[in-house]
Protein backbone atom coordinates (compact mmCIF):
# COMPACT_ATOMS: atom_id res chain seq x y z
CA UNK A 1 -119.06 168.26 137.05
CA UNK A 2 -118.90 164.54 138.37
CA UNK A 3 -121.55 162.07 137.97
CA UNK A 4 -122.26 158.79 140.14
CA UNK A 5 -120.86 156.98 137.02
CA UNK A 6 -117.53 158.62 136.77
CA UNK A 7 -114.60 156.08 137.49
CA UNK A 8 -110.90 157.43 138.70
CA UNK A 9 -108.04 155.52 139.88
CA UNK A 10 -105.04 157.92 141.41
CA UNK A 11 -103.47 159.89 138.52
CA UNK A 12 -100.17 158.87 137.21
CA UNK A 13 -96.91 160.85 138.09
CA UNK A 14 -96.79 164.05 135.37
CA UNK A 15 -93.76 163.74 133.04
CA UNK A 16 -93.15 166.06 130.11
CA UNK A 17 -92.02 164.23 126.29
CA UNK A 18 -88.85 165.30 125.56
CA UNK A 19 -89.22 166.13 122.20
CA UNK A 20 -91.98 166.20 119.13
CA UNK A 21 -92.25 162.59 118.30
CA UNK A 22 -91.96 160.80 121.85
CA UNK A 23 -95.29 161.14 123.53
CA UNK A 24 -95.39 157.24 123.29
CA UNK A 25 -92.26 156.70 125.17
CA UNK A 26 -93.69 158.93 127.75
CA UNK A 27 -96.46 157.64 127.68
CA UNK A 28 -95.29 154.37 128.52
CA UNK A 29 -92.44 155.02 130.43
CA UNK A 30 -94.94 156.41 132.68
CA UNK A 31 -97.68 153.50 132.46
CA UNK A 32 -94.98 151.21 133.33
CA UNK A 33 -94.14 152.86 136.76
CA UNK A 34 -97.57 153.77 137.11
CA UNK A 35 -98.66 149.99 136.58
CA UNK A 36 -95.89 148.46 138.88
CA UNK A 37 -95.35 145.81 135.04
CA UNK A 38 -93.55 142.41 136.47
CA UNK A 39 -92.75 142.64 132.97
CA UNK A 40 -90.53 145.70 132.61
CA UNK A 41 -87.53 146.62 134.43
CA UNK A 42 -89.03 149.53 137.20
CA UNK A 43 -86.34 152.27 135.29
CA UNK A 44 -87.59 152.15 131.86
CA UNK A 45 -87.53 155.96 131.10
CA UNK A 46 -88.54 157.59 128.16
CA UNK A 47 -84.54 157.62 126.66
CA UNK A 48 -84.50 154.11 127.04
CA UNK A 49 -88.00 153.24 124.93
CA UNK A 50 -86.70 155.87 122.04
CA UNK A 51 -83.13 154.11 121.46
CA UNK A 52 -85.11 150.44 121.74
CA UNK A 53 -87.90 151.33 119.42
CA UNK A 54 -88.14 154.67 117.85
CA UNK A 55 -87.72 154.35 113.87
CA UNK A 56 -87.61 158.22 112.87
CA UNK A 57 -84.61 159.96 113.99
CA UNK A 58 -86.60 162.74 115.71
CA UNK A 59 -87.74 159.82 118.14
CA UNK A 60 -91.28 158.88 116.55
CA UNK A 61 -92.52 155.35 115.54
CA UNK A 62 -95.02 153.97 113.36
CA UNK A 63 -98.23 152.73 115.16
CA UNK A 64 -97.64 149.14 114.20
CA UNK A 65 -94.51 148.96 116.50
CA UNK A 66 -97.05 150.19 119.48
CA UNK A 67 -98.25 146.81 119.32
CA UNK A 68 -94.65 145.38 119.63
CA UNK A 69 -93.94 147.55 122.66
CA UNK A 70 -97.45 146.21 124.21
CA UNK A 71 -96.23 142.65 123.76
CA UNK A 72 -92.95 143.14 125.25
CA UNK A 73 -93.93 144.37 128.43
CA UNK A 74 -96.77 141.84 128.62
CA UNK A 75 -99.47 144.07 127.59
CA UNK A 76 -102.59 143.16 125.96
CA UNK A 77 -103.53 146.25 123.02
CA UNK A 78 -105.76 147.07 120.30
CA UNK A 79 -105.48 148.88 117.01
CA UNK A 80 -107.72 150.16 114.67
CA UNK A 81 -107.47 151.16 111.27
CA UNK A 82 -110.98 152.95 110.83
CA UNK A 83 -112.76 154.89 113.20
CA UNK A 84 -116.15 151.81 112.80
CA UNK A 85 -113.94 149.77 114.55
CA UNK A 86 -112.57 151.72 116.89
CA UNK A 87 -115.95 152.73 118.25
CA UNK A 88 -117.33 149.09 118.18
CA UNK A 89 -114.78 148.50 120.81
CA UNK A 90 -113.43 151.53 122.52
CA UNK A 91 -116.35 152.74 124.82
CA UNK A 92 -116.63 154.03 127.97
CA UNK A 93 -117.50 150.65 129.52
CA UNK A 94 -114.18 148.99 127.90
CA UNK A 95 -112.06 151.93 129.38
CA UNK A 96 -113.40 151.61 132.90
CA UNK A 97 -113.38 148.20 132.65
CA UNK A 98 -109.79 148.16 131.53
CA UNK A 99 -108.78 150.34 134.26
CA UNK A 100 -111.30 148.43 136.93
CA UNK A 101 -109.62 145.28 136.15
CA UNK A 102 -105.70 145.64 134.80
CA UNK A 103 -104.76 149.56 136.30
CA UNK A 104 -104.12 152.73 134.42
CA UNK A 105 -103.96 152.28 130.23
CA UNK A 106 -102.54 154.22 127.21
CA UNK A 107 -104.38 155.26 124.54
CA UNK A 108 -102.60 156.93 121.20
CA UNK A 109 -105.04 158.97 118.98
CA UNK A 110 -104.99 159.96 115.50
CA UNK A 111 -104.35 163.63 114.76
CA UNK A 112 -103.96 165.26 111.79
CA UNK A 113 -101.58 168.33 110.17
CA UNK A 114 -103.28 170.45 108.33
CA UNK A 115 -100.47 171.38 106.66
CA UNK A 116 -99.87 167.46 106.06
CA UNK A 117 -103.59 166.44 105.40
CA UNK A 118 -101.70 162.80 103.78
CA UNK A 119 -100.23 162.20 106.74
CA UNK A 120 -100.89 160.12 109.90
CA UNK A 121 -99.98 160.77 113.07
CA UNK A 122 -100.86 160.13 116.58
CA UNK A 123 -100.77 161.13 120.26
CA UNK A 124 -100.20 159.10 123.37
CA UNK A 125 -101.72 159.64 126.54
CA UNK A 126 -101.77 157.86 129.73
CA UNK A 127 -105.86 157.33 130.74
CA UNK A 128 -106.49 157.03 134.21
CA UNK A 129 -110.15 157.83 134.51
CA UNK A 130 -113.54 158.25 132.70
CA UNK A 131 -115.88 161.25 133.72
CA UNK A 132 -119.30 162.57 132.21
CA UNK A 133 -120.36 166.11 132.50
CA UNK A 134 -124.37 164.69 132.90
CA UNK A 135 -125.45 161.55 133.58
CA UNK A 136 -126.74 161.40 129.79
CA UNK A 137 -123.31 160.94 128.61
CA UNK A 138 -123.14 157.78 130.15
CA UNK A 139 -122.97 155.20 127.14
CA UNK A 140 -121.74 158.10 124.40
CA UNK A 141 -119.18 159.47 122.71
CA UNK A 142 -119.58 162.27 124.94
CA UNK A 143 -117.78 160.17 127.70
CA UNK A 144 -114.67 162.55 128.86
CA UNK A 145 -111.22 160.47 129.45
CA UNK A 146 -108.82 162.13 132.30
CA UNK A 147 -105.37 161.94 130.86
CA UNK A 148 -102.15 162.79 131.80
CA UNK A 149 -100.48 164.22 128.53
CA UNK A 150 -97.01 164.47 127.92
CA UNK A 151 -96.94 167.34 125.60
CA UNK A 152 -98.37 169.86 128.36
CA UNK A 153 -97.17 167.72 131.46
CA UNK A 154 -100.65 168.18 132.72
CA UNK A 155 -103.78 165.99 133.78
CA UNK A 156 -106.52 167.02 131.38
CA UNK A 157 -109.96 165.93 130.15
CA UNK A 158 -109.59 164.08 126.62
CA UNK A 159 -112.53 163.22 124.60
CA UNK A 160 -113.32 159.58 123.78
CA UNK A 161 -113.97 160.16 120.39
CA UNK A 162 -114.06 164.08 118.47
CA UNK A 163 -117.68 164.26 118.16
CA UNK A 164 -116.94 166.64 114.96
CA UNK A 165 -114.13 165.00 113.38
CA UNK A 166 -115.12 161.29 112.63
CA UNK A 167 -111.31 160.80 112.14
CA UNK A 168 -109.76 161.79 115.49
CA UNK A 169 -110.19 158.91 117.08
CA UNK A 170 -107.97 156.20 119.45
CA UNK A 171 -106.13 154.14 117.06
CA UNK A 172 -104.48 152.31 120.01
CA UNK A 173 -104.80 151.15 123.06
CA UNK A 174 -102.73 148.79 125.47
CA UNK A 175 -103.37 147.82 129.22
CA UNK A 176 -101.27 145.66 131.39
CA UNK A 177 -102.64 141.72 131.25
CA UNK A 178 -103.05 141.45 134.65
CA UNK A 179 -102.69 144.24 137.73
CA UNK A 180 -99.24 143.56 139.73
């Protein structure tokens, strides 16, 4: 169902992670072609990101290093420790905005193991467009992100926040500074 307030820029080229832990390099290997960066070489594939950055062996990271990767390809990011914060700035008026004004964007969200419930961990998507199902949701949580996700390889509709889970929720997000 579309809306006169949905927003869409082209989607992004669909890549599949390589393994568990590198839907962030992905992810941004991806939002770098996608985005064209000035910043980053135009063959920065996912191989590349995990041997520069990754700091598990099985390819993950920590989320404070997203913020390092942001900065060295000239991206502007934020990240949240709490989901107050992260809805006092992620909205569906900053994503559109963001993708408006500086191109497609990547947003990481927390997820959680049941079977780890101590545990943090995240997963990057590339965002390339915000749809409502009614013109209601304009303004809400209920605001539905179109992603490309690198675990299925497939475009798909990603919630802005989990309405039931106050804890899923993006605890980063980077967007080129300016749109090459």
């Amino acid at each position: 169902m579309a809306t006169d307030y949905d927003y869409e820029l082209n989607p992004p080229r669909l890549a599949k992670q390589k393994n568990l832990d590198t839907c962030w390099a992905c992810a941004m290997s991806g939002l770098l072609g996608a985005n064209m960066s000035a910043h980053s070489p135009p063959a920065t594939s996912e191989e590349e990101l995990v041997t520069k950055y990754a700091t598990t062996k099985t390819g993950g990271i920590v989320p404070a290093k997203l913020g390092t990767i942001a900065q060295d390809f000239g991206y502007l990011y934020n990240a949240f420790g709490n989901s107050v914060d992260a809805r006092s700035i992620v909205t569906d008026r900053f994503i559109v905005d963001r993708l408006r004004y500086n191109g497609m964007m990547m947003a990481a969200w927390r997820v959680r193991d049941p079977d780890k419930p101590t545990e943090l961990f995240f997963h990057a998507q590339i965002v390339w467009g915000v749809t409502y199902l009614t013109n209601q949701d304009v303004g809400t949580e209920r605001a539905m992100l179109r992603t490309m996700n690198p675990w299925t390889a497939h475009y798909e509709l990603w919630p802005l926040f989990w309405i039931y889970n106050n804890e899923s929720m993006p605890l980063f997000t980077c967007w080129p500074k300016t749109r090459s």
